[in-house]
C-alpha atoms as a PDB file:
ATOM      1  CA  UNK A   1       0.000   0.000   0.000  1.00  0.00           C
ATOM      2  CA  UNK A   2       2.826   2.640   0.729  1.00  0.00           C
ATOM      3  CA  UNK A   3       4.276   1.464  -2.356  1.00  0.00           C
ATOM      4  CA  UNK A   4       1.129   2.423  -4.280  1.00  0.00           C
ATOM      5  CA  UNK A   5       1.034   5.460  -2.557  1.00  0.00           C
ATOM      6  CA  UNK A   6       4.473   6.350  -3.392  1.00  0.00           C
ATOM      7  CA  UNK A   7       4.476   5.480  -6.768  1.00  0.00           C
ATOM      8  CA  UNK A   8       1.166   8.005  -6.784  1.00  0.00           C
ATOM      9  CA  UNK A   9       3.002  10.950  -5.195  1.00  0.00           C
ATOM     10  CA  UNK A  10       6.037  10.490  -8.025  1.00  0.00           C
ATOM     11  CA  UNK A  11       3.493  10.537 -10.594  1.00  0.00           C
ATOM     12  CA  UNK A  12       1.856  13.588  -9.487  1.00  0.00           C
ATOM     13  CA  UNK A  13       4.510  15.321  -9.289  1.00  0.00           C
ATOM     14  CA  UNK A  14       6.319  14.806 -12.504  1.00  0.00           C
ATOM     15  CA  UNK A  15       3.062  15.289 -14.472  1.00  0.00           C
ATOM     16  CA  UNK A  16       2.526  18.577 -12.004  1.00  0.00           C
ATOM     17  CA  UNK A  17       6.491  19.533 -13.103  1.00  0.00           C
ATOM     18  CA  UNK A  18       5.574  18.718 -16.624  1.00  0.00           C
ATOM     19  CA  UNK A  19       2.417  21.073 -17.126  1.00  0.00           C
ATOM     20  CA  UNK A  20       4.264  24.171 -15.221  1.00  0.00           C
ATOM     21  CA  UNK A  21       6.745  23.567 -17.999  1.00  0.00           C
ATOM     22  CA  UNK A  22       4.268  23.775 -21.150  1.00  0.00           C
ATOM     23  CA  UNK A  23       2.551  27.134 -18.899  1.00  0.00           C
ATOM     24  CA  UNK A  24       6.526  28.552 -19.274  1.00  0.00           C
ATOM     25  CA  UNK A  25       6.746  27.991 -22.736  1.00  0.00           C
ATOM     26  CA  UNK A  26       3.437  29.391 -24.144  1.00  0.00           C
ATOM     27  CA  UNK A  27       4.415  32.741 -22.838  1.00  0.00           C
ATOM     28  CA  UNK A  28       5.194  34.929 -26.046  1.00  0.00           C
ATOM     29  CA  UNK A  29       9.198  36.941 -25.880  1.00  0.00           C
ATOM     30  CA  UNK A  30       8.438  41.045 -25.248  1.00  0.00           C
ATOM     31  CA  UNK A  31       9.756  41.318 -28.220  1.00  0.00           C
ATOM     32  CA  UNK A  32       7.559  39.124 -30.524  1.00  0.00           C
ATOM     33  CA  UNK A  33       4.296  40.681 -28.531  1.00  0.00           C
ATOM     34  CA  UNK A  34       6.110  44.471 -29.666  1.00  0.00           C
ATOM     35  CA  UNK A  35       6.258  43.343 -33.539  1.00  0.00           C
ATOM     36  CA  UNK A  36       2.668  41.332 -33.067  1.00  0.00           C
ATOM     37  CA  UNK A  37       1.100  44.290 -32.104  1.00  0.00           C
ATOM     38  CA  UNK A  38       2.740  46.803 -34.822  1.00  0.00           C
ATOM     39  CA  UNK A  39       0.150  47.472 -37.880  1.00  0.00           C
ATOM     40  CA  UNK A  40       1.389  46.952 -40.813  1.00  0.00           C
ATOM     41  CA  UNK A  41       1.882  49.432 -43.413  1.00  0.00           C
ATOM     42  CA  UNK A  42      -0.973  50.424 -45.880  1.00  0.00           C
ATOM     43  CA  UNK A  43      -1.676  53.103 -48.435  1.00  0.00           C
ATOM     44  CA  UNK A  44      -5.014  54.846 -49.890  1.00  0.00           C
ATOM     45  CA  UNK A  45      -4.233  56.405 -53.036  1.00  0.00           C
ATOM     46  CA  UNK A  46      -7.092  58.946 -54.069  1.00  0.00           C
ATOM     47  CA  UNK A  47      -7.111  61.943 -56.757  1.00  0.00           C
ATOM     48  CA  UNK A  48      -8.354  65.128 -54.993  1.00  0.00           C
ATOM     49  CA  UNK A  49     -11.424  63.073 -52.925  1.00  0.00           C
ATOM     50  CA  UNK A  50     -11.959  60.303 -55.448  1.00  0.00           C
ATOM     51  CA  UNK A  51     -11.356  56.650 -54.793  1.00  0.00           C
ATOM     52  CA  UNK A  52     -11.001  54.604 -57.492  1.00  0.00           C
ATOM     53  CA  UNK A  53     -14.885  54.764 -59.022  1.00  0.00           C
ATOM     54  CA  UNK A  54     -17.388  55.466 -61.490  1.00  0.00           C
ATOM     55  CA  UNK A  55     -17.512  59.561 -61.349  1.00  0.00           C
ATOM     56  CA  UNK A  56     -19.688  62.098 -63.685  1.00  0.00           C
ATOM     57  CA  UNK A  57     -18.187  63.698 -66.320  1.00  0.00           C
ATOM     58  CA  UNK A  58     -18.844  67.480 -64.525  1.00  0.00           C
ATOM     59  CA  UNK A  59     -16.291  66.414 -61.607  1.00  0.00           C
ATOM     60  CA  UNK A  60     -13.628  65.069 -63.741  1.00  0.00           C
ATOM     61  CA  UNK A  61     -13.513  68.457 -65.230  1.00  0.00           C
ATOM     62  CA  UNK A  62     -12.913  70.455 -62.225  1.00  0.00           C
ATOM     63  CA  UNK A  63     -10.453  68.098 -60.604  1.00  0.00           C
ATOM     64  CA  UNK A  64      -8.048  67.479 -63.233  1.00  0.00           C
ATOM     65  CA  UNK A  65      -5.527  70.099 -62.006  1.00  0.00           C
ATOM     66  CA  UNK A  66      -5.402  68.050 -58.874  1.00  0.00           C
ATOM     67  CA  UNK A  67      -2.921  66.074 -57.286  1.00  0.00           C
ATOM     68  CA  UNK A  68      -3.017  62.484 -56.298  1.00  0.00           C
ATOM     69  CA  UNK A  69      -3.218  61.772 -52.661  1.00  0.00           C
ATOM     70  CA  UNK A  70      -1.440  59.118 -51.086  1.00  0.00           C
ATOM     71  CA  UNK A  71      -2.140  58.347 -47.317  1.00  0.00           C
ATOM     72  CA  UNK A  72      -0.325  55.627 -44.761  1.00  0.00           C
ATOM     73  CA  UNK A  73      -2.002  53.530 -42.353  1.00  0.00           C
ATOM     74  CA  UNK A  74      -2.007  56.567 -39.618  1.00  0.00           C
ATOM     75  CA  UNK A  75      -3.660  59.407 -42.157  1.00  0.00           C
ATOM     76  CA  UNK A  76      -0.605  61.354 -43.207  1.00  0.00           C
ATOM     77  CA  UNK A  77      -0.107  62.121 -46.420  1.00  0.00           C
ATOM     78  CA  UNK A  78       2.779  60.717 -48.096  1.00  0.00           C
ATOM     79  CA  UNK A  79       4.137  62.794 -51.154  1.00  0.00           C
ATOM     80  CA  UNK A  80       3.851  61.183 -54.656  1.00  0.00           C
ATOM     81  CA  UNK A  81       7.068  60.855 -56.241  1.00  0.00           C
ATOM     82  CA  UNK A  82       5.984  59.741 -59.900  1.00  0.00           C
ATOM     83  CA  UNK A  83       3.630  57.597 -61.346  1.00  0.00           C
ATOM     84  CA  UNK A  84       2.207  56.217 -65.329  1.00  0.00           C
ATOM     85  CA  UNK A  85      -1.141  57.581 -66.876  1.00  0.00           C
ATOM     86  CA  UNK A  86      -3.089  55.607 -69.334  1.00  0.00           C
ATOM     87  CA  UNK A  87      -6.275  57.693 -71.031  1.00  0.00           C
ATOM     88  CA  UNK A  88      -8.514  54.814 -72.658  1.00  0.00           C
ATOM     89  CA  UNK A  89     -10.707  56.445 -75.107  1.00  0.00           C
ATOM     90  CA  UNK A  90     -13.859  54.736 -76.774  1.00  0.00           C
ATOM     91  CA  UNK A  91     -14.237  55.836 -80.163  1.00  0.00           C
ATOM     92  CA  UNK A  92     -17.409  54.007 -82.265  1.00  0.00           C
ATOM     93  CA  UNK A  93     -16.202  52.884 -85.932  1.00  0.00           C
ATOM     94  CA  UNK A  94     -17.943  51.179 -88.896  1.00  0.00           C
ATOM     95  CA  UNK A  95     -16.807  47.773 -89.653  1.00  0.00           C
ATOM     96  CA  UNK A  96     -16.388  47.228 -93.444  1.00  0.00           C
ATOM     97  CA  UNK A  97     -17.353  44.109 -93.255  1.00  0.00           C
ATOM     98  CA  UNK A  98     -20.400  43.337 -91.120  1.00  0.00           C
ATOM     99  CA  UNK A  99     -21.527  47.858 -92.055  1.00  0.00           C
ATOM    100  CA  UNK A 100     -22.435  47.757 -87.974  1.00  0.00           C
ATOM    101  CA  UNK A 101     -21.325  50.032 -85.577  1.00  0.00           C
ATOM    102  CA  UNK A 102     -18.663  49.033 -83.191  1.00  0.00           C
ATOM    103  CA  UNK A 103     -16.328  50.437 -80.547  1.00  0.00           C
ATOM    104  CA  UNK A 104     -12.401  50.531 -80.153  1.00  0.00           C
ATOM    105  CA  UNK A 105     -10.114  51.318 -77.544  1.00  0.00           C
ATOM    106  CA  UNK A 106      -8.024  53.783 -78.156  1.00  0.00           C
ATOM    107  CA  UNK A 107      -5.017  53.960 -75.360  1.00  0.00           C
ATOM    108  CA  UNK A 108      -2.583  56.646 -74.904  1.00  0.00           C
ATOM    109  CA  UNK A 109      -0.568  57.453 -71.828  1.00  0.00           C
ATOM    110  CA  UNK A 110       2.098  59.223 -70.181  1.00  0.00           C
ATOM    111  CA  UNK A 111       4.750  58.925 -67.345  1.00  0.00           C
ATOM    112  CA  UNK A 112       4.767  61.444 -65.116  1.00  0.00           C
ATOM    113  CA  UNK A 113       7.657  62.528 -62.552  1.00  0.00           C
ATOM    114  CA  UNK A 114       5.116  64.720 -59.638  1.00  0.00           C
ATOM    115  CA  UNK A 115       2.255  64.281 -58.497  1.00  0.00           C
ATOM    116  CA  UNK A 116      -0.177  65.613 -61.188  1.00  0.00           C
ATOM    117  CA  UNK A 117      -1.125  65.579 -64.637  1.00  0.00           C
ATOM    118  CA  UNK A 118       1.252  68.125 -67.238  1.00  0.00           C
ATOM    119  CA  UNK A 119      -1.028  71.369 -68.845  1.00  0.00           C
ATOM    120  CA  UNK A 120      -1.097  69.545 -71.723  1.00  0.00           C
ATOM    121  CA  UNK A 121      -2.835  66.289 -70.674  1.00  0.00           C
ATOM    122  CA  UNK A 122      -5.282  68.743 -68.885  1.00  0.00           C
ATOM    123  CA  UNK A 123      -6.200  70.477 -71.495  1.00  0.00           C
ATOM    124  CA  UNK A 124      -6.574  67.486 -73.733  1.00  0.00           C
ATOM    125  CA  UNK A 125      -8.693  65.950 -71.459  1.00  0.00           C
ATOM    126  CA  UNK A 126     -10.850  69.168 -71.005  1.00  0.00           C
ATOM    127  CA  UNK A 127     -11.328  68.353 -75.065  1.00  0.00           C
ATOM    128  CA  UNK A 128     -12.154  65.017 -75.339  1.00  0.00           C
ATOM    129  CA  UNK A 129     -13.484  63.308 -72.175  1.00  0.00           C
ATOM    130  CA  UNK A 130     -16.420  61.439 -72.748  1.00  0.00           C
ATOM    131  CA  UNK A 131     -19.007  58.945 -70.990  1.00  0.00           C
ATOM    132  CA  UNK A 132     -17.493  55.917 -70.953  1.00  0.00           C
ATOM    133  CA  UNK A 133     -13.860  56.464 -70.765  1.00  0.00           C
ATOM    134  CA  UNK A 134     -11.789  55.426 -68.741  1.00  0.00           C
ATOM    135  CA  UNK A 135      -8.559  56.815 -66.801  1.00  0.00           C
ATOM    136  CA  UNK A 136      -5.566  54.780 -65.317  1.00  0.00           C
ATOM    137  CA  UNK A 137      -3.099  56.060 -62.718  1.00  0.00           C
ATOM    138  CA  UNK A 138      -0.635  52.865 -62.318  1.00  0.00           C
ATOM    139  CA  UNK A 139       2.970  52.578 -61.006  1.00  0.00           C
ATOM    140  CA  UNK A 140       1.829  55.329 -58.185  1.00  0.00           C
ATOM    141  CA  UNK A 141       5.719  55.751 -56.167  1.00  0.00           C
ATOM    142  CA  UNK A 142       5.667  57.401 -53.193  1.00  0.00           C
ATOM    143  CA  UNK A 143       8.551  58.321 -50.837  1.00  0.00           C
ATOM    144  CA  UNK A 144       8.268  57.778 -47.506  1.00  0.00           C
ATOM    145  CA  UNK A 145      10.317  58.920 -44.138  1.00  0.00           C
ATOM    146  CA  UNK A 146      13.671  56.932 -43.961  1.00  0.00           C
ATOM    147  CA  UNK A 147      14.425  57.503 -47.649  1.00  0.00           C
ATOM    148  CA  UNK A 148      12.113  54.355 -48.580  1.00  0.00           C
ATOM    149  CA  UNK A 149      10.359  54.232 -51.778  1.00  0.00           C
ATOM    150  CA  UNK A 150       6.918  51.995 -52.122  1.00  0.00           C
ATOM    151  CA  UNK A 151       4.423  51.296 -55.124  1.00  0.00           C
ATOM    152  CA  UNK A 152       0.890  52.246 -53.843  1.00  0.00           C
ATOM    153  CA  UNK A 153      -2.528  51.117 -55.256  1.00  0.00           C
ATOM    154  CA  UNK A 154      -3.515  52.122 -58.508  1.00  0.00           C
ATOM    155  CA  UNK A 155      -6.842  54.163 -59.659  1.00  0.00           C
ATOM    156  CA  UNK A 156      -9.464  53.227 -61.911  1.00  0.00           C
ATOM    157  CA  UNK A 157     -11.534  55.978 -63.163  1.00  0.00           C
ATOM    158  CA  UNK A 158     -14.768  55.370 -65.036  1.00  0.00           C
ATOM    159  CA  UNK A 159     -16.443  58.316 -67.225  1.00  0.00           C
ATOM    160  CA  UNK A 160     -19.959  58.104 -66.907  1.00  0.00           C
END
């Protein structure tokens, strides 16, 4: 009988030495609960107010002087080093063939090195925007405290 309850007592406490072990090890280092709790970095990229969206015609016209807005995670803006423009113009066509109406895409685009459009793309846009076209701001750099450079999300602008 003592030997039962000796053999009891050992096994208690190794599987009581055992658990306070696993308790020891499930505690996270300082430092991995410091870079858990950090947020990662994000951008919103906007031009003047505008997400990327469907917007009228009217708008377009009095923002395209703006600049494009880039913001981090914590709402500061971040300036806008550079990025591409594509202007994809619908222009309708008759097909020799079938004599029916049909559309094509006509793409043109520029690289820009600030954070807005040149006089001349304004004023060419001023000319021939129309419902349905569509513009493209792609390969958006910005530059950001400790001399880092990142690629933000592109817009998609719809004409209607």
């Amino acid at each position: 009988m003592t030997r039962k309850c000796l053999y009891l007592v050992c096994l208690l406490g190794c599987t009581s030495a055992a658990l306070a072990q696993n308790k020891a090890v499930k505690k996270p280092a300082p430092a991995k609960q410091a870079a858990e709790q950090k947020k990662p970095l994000r951008f919103t990229t906007s031009w003047h107010i505008f997400l990327s969206d469907s917007i009228p015609r009217p708008e377009i016209l009095k923002i395209l002087d703006s600049a494009l807005v880039v913001r981090d995670s914590n709402k500061n803006r971040v300036p806008v080093v550079s990025f591409d423009f594509t202007y994809e113009k619908l222009e309708p066509y008759i097909n020799d063939t079938t004599r029916e109406v049909q559309i094509a895409r006509d793409l043109t685009g520029d690289s820009f090195r600030s954070d807005r459009l040149s006089a001349a793309w304004v004023n060419r846009l001023k000319e021939d925007l129309a419902k349905g076209d569509v513009l493209f701001f792609n390969n958006i750099v910005v530059s950001y405290p400790g001399n880092k450079f990142y690629r933000v999300a592109e817009l998609k602008i719809i004409i209607r």
